[in-house]
Protein backbone atom coordinates (compact mmCIF):
# COMPACT_ATOMS: atom_id res chain seq x y z
CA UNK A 1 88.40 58.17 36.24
CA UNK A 2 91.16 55.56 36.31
CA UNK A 3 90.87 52.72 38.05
CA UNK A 4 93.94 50.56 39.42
CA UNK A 5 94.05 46.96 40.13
CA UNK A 6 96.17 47.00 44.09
CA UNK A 7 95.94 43.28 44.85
CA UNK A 8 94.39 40.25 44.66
CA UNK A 9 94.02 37.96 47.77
CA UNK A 10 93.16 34.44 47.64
CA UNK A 11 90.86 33.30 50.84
CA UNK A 12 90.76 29.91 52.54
CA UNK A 13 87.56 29.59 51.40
CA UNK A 14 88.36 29.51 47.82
CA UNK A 15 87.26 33.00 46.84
CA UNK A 16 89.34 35.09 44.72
CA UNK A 17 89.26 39.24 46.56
CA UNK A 18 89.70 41.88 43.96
CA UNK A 19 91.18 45.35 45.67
CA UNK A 20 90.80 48.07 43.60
CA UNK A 21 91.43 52.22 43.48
CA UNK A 22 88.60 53.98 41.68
CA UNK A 23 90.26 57.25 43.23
CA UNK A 24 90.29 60.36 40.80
CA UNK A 25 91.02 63.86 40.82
CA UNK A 26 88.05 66.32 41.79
CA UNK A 27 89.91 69.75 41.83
CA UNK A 28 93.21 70.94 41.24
CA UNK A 29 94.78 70.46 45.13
CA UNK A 30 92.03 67.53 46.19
CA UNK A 31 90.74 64.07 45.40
CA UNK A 32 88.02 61.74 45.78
CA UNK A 33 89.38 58.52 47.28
CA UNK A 34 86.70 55.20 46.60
CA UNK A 35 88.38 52.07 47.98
CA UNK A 36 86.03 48.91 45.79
CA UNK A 37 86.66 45.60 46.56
CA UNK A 38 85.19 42.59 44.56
CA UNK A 39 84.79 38.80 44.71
CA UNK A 40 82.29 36.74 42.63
CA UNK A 41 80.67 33.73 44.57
CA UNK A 42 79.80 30.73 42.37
CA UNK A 43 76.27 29.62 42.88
CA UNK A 44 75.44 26.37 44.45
CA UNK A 45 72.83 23.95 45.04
CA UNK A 46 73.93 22.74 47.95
CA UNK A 47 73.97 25.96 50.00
CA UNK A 48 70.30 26.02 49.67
CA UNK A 49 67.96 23.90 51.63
CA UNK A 50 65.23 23.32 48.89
CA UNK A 51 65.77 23.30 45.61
CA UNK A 52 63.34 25.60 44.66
CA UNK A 53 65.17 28.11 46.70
CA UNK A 54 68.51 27.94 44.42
CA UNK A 55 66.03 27.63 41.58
CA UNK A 56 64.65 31.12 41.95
CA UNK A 57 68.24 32.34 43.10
CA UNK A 58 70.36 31.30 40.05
CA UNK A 59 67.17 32.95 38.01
CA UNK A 60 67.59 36.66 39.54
CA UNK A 61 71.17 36.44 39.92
CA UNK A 62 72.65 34.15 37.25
CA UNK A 63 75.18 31.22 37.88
CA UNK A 64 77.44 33.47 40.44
CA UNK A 65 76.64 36.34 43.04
CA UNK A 66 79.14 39.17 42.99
CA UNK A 67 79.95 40.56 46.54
CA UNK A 68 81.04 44.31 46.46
CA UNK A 69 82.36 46.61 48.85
CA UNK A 70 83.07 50.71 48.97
CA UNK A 71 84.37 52.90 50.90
CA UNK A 72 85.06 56.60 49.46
CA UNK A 73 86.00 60.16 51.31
CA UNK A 74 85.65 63.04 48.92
CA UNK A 75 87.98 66.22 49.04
CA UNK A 76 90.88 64.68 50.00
CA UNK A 77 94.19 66.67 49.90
CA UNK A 78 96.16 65.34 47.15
CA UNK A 79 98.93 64.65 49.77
CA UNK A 80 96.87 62.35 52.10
CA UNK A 81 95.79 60.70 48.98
CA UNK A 82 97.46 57.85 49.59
CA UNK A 83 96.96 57.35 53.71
CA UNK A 84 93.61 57.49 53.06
CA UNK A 85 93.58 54.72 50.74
CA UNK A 86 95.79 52.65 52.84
CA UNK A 87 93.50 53.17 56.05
CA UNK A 88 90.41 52.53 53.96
CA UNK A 89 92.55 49.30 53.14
CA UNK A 90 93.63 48.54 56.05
CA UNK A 91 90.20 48.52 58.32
CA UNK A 92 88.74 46.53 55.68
CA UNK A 93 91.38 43.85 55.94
CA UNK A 94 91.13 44.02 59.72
CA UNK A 95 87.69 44.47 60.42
CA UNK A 96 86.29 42.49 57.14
CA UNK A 97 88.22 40.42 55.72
CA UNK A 98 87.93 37.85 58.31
CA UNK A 99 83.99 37.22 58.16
CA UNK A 100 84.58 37.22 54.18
CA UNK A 101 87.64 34.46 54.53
CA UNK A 102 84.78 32.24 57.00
CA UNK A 103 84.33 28.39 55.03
CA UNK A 104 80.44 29.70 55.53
CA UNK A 105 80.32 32.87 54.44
CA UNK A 106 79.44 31.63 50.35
CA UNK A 107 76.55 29.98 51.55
CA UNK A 108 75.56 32.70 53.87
CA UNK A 109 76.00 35.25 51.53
CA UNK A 110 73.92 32.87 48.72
CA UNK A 111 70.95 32.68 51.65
CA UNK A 112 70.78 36.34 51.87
CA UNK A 113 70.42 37.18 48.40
CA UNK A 114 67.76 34.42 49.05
CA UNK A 115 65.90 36.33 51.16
CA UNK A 116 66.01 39.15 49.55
CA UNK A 117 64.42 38.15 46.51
CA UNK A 118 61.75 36.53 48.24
CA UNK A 119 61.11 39.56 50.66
CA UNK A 120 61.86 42.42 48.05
CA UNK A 121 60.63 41.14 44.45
CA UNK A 122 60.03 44.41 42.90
CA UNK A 123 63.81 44.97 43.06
CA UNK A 124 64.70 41.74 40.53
CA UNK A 125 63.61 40.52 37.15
CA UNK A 126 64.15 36.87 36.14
CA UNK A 127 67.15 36.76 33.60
CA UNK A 128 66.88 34.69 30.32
């Protein structure tokens, strides 16, 4: 599997959007095409109410919470490779992009990681 670095977008909000093609070959005339997009959210005290909530955040998830997306379609015809991709970048950019480019959605994000430590436990260990 290669995977390609397409662009990087810069959001009002400060984050830094990775789009990337994890794409690859799965037969001779067709093609798995994964659309992953990235962005790393720093951690911070002040998007927590108490204390102890960014406390037990920052020890599950470490100093920064990385936001991922996918979107894949398997057997793909080599020569809609490429439209695929594009659509799959497209409707992100359209339909997702603005809620991730929102001056709230850090904190939001930060909350809900929150409450899924709290409400899930068996799913984190503490790092060191």
């Amino acid at each position: 599997m290669s995977t390609e670095l397409i662009e990087t977008i810069e959001l009002p909000n400060g984050l830094i959007l990775e789009i990337w093609d994890y794409s690859r070959s799965i037969a001779i005339d067709t093609d798995k095409v994964e659309l992953y997009i990235r962005t790393v959210i720093a951690l911070d005290p002040s998007f927590f109410a108490d204390e102890r909530h960014y406390e037990t955040t920052r020890k599950h998830m470490g100093e920064s919470i990385p936001f991922e997306y996918r979107n894949e379609r398997t057997f793909v015809a080599k020569a809609q490779r490429e439209d695929v991709f594009r659509q799959f970048v497209d409707t992100f950019k359209k339909d997702t992009l603005p809620y991730l480019s929102k001056p709230v959605f850090p904190r939001r994000f930060a909350l809900s990681r929150y409450r899924d430590i709290v409400n899930n436990p068996f799913k984190y260990r503490e790092r060191p």
